[in-house]
C-alpha atoms as a PDB file:
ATOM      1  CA  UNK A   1     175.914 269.860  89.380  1.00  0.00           C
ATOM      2  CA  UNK A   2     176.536 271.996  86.560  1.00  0.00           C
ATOM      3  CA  UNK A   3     179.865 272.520  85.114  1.00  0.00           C
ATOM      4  CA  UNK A   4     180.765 270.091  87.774  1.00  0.00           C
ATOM      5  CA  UNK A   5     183.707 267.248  86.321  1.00  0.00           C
ATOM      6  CA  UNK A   6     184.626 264.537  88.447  1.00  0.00           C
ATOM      7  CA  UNK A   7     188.215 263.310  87.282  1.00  0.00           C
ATOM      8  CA  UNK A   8     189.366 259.351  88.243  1.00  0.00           C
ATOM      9  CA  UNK A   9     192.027 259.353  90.526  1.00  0.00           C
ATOM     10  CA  UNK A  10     195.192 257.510  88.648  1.00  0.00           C
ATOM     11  CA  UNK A  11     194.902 254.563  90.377  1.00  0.00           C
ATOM     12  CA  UNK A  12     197.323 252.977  87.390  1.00  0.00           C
ATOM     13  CA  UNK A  13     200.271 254.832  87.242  1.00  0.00           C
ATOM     14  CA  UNK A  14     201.792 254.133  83.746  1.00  0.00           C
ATOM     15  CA  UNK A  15     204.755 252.347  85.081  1.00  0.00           C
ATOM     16  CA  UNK A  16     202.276 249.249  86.599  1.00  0.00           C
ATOM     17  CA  UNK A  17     201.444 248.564  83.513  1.00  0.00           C
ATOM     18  CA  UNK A  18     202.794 244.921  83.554  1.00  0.00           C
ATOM     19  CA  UNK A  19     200.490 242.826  84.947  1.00  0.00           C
ATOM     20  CA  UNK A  20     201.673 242.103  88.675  1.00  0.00           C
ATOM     21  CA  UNK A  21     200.962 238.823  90.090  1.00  0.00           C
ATOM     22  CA  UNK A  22     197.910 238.429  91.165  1.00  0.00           C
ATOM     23  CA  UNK A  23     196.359 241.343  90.101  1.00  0.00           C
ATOM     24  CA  UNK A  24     193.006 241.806  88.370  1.00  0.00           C
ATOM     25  CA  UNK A  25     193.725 241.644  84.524  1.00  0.00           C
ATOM     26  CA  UNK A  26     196.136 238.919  85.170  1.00  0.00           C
ATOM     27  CA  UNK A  27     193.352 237.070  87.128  1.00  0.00           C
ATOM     28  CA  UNK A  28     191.107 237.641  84.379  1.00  0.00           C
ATOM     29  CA  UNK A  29     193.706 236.567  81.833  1.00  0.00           C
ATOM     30  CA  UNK A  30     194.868 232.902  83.573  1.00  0.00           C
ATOM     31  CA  UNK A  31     190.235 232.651  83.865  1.00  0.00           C
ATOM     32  CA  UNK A  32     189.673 233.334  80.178  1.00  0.00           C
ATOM     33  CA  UNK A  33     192.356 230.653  79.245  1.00  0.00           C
ATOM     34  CA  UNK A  34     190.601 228.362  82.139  1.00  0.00           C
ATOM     35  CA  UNK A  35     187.843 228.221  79.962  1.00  0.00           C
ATOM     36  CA  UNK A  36     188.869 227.800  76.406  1.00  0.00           C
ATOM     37  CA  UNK A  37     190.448 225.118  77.559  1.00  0.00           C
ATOM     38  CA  UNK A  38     187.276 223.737  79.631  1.00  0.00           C
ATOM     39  CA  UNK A  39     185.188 224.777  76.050  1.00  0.00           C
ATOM     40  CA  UNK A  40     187.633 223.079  74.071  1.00  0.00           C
ATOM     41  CA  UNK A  41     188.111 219.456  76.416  1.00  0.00           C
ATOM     42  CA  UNK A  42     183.839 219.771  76.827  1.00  0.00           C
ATOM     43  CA  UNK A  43     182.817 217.795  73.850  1.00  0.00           C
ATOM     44  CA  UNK A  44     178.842 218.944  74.767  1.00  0.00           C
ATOM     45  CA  UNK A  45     179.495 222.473  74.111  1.00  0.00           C
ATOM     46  CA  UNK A  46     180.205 221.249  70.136  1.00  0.00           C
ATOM     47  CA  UNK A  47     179.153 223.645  68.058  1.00  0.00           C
ATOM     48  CA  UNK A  48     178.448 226.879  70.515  1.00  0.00           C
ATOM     49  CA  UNK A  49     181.466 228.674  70.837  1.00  0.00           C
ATOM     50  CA  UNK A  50     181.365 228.849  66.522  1.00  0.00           C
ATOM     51  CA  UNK A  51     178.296 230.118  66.522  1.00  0.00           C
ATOM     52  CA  UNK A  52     178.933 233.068  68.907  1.00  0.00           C
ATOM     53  CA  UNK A  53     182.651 233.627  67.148  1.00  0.00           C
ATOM     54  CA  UNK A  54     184.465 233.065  70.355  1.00  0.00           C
END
């Protein structure tokens, strides 16, 4: 397979940018504030989250 490139199709065309609705990155976004909030209402995970800078 030398000299052999495989290119990614451009599956995001700049203009999608913005996250649509219900798309992956926005899914990921709405989880990640899911659980600071969980981390920050959980008063057993005291302590953890400094420790690993999150």
């Amino acid at each position: 397979a030398q000299g052999q490139t495989f290119s990614f199709p451009d599956i995001f065309p700049e203009k999608d940018r913005t996250l649509a609705e219900g798309s992956m990155e926005e899914m990921q976004e709405k989880f990640m504030e899911d659980e600071k909030q969980r981390q920050k209402l959980d008063p057993r995970r005291g302590g953890v989250t400094e420790w690993f800078g999150l």
